[in-house]
N, C-alpha and C. Protein backbone atom coordinates (compact mmCIF):
# COMPACT_ATOMS: atom_id res chain seq x y z
N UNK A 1 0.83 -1.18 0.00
CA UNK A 1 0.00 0.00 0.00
C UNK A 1 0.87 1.24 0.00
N UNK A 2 0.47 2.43 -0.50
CA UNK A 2 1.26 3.50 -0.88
C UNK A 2 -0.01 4.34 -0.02
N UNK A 3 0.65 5.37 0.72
CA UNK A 3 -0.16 6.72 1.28
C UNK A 3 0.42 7.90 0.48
N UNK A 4 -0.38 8.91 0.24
CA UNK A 4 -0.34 9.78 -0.43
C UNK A 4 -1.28 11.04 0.94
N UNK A 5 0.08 11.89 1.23
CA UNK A 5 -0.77 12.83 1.95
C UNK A 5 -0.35 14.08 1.70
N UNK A 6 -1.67 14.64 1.44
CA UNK A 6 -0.97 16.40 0.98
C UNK A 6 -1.65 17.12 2.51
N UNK A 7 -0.53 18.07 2.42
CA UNK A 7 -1.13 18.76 3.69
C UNK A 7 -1.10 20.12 2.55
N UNK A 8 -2.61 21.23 3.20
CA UNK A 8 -2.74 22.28 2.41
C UNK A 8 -2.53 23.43 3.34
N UNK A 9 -2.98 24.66 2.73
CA UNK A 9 -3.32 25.83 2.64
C UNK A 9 -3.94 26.44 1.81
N UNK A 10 -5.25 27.18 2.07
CA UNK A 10 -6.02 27.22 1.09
C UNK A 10 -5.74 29.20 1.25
N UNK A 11 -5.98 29.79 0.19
CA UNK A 11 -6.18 31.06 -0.25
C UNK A 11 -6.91 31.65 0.84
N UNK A 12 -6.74 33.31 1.36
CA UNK A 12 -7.25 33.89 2.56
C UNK A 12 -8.39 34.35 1.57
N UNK A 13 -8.77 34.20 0.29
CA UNK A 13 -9.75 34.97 -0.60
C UNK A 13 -10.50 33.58 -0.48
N UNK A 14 -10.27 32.15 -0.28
CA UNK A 14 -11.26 31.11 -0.55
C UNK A 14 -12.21 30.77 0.28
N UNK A 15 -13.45 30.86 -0.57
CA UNK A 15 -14.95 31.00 0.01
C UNK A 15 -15.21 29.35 0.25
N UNK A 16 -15.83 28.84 1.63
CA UNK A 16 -15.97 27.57 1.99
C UNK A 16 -16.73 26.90 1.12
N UNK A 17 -17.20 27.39 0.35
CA UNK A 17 -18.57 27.01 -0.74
C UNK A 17 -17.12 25.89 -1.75
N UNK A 18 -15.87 26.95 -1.78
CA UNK A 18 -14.91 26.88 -2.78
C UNK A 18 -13.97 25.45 -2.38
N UNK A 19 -14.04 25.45 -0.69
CA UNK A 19 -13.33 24.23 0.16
C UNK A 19 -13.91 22.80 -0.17
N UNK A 20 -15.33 23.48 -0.06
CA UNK A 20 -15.83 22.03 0.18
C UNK A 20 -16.46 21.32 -0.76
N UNK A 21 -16.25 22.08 -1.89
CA UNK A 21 -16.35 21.23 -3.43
C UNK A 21 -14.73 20.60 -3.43
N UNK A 22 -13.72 21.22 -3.16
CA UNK A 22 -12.75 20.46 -3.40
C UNK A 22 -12.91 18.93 -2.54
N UNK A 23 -13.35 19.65 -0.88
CA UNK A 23 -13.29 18.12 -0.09
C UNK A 23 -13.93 17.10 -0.89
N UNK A 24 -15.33 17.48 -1.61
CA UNK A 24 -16.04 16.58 -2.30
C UNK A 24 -15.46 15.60 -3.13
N UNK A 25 -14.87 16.61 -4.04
CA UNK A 25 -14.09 16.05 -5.30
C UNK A 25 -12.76 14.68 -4.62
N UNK A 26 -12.28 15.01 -3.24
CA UNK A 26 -11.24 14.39 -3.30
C UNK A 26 -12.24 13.21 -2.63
N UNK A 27 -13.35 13.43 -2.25
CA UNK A 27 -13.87 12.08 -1.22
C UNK A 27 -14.39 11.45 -2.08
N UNK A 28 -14.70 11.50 -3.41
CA UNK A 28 -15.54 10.80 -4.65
C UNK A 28 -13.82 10.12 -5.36
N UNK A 29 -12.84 10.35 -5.64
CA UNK A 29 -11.65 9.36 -6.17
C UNK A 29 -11.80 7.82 -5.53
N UNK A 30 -12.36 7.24 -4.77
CA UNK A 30 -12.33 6.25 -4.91
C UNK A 30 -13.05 5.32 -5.48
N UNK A 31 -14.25 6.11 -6.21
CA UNK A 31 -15.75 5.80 -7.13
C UNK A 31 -14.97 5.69 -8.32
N UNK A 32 -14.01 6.60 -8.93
CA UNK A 32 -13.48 7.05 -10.21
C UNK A 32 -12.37 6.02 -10.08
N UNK A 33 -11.40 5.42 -9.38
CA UNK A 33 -10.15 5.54 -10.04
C UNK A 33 -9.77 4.30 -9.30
N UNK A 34 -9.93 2.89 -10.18
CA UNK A 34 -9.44 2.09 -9.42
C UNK A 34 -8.00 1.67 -8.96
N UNK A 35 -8.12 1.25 -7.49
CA UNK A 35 -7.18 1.23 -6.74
C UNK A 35 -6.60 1.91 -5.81
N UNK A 36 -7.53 3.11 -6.01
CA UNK A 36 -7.42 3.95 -4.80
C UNK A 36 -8.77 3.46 -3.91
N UNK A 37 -8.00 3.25 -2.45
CA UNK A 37 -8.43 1.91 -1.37
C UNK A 37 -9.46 3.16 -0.52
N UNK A 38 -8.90 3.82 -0.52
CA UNK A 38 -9.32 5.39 0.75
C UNK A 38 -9.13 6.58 0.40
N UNK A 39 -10.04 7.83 0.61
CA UNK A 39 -9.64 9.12 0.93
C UNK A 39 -10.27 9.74 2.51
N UNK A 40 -9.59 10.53 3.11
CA UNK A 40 -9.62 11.23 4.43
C UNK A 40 -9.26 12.16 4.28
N UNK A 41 -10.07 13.40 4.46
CA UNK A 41 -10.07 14.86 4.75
C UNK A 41 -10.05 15.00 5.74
N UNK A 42 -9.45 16.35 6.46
CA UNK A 42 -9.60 16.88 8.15
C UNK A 42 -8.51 18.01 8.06
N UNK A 43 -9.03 18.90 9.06
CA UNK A 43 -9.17 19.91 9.62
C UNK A 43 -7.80 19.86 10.55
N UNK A 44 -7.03 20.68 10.24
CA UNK A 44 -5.88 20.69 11.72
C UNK A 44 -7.16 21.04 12.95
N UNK A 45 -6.72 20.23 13.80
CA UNK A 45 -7.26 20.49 15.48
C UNK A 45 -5.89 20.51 16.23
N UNK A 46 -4.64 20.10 15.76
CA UNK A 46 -4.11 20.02 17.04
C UNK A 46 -3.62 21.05 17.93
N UNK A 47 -3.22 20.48 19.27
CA UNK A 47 -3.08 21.85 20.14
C UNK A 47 -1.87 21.94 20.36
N UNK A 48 -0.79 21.58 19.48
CA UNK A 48 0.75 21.67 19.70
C UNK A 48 0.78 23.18 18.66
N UNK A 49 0.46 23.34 17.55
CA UNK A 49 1.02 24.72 16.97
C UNK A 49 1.69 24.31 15.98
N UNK A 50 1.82 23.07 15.44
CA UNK A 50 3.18 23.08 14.69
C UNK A 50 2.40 22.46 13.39
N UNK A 51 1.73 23.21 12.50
CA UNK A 51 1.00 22.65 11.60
C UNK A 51 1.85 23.50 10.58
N UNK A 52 2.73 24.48 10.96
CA UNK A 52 3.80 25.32 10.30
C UNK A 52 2.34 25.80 9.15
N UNK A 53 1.29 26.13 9.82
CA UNK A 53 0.45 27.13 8.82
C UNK A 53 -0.68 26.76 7.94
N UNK A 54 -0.15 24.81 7.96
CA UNK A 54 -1.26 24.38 6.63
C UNK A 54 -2.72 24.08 7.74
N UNK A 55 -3.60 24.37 6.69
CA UNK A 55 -4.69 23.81 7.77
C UNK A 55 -6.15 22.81 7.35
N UNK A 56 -5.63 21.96 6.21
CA UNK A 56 -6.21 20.82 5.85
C UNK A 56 -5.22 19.73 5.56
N UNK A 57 -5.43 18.75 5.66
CA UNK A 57 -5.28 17.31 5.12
C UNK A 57 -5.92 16.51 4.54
N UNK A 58 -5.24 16.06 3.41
CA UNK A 58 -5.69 14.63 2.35
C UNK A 58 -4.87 13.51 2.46
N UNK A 59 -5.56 12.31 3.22
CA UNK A 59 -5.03 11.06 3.26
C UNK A 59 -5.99 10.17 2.02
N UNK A 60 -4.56 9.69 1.19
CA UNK A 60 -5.32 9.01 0.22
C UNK A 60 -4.66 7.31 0.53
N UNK A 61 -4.99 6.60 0.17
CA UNK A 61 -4.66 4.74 -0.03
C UNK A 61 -4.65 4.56 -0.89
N UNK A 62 -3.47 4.33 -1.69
CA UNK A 62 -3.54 3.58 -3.36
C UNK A 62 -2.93 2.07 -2.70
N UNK A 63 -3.83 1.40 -3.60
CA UNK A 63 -3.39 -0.47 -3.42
C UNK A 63 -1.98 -0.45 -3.49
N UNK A 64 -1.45 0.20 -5.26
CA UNK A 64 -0.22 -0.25 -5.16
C UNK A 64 0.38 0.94 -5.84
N UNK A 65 1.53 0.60 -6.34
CA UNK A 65 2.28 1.87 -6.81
C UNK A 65 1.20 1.71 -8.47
N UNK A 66 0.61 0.79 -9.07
CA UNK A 66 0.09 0.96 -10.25
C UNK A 66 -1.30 1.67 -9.90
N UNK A 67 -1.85 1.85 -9.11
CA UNK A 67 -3.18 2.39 -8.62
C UNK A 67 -2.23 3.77 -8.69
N UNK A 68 -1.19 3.94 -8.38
CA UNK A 68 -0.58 5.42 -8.23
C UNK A 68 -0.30 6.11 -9.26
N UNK A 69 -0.08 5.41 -10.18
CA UNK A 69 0.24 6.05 -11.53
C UNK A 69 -0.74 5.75 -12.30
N UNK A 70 -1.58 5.06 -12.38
CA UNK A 70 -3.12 5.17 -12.97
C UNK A 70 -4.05 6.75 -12.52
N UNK A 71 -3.69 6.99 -10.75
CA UNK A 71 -4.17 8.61 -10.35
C UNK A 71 -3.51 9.54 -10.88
N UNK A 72 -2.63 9.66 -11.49
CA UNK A 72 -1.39 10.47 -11.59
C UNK A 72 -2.68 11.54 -12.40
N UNK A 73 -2.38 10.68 -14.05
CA UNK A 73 -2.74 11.08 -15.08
C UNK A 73 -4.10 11.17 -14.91
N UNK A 74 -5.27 10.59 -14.52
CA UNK A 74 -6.27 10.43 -14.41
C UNK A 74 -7.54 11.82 -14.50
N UNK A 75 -8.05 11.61 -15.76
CA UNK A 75 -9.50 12.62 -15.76
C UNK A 75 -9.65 13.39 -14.04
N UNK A 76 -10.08 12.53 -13.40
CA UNK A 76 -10.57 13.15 -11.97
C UNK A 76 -9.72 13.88 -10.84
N UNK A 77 -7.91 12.91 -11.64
CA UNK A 77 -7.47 14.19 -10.77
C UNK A 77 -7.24 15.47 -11.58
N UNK A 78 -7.02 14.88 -12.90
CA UNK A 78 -7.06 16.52 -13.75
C UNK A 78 -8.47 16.99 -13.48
N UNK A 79 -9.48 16.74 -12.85
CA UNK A 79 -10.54 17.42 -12.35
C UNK A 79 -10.06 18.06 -11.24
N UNK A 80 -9.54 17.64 -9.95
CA UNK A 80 -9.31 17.97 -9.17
C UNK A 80 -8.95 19.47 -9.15
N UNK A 81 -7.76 19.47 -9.75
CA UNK A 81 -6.28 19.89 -9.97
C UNK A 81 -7.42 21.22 -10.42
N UNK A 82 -8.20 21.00 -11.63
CA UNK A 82 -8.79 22.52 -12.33
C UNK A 82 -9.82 23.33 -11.12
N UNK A 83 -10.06 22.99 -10.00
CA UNK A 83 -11.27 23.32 -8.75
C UNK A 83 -10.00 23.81 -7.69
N UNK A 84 -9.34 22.75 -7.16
CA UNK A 84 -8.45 23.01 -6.46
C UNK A 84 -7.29 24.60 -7.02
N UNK A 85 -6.33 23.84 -7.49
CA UNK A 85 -5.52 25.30 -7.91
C UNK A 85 -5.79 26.70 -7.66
N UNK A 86 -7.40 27.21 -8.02
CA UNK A 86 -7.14 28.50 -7.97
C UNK A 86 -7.25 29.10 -6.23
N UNK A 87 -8.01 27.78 -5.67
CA UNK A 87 -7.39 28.54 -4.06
C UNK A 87 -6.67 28.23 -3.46
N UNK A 88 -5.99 27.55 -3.73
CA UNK A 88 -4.55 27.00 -3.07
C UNK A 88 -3.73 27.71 -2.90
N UNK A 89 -2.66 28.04 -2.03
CA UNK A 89 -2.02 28.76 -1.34
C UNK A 89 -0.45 28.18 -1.00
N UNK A 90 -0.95 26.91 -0.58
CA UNK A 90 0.43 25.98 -0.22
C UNK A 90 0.26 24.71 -0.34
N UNK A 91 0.98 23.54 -0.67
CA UNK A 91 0.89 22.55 -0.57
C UNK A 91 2.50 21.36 -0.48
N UNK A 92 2.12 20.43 0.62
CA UNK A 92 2.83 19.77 0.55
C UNK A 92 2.55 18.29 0.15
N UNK A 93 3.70 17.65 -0.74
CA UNK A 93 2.98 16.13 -0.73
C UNK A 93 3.94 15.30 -0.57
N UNK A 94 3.21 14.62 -0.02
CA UNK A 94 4.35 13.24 0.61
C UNK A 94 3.72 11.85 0.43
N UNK A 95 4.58 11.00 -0.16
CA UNK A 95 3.88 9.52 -0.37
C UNK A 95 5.01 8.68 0.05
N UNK A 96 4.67 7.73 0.95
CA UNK A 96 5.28 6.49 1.50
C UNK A 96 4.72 5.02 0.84
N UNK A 97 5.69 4.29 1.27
CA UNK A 97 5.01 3.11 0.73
C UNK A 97 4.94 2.09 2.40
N UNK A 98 3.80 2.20 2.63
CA UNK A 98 3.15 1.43 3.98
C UNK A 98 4.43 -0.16 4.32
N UNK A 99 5.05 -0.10 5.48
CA UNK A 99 5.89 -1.15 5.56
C UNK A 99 5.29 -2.26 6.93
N UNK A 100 6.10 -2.87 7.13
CA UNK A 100 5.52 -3.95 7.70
C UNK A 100 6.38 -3.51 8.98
N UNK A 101 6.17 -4.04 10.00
CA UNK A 101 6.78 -3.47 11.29
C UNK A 101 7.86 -3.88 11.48
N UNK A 102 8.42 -4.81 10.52
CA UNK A 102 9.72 -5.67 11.00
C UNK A 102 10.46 -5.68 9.55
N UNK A 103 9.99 -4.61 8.91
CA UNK A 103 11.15 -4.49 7.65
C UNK A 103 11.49 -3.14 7.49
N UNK A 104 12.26 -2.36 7.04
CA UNK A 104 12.96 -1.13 6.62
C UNK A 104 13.88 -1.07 5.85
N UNK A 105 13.40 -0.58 4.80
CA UNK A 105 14.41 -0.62 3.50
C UNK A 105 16.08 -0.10 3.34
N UNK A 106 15.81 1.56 4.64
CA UNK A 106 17.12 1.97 4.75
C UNK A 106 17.96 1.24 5.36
């Protein structure tokens, strides 16, 4: 399994109307695009401070690295991508590949 997590920042001009079509769009990829296992949206809550500013999250589950590059290119995320973008502000992305507790590659 591969995780795919973007942490955001959305535009101080973006209207929630504008947020939560994106949340939509990312919670419907697993209808569209096989092999993606999960999506999870949320809200920073925590009470440490150290969100260094972003204040959403996207946890996605691709089966495998071919579910990953099947999303890459994919209609829905080039849907995404055309809704998202114009309020976006910041983004980080990070993808691991899920390990087993008793292996480590480094």
């Amino acid at each position: 399994m591969i995780r795919h997590v973007l942490f955001i920042t959305f535009t101080e001009r973006a209207r929630s109307s504008e947020i939560e079509r994106v949340r939509k769009a990312f919670l419907q990829i697993p209808d569209q695009v096989d092999g993606v296992l999960s999506v999870e949206w949320g809200c920073n809550d925590s009470p440490e401070g150290k969100n260094a500013g972003f204040t959403h999250c996207v946890l996605m589950t691709f089966r495998d690295e071919i579910a990953r590059q099947r999303y890459l290119p994919h209609p829905a995320h080039e849907a995404i991508k055309a809704i998202f973008q114009p309020v976006l502000s910041d983004i980080i992305v990070f993808d691991f590949t899920v390990m087993k507790k008793d292996v480590y590659p480094g």
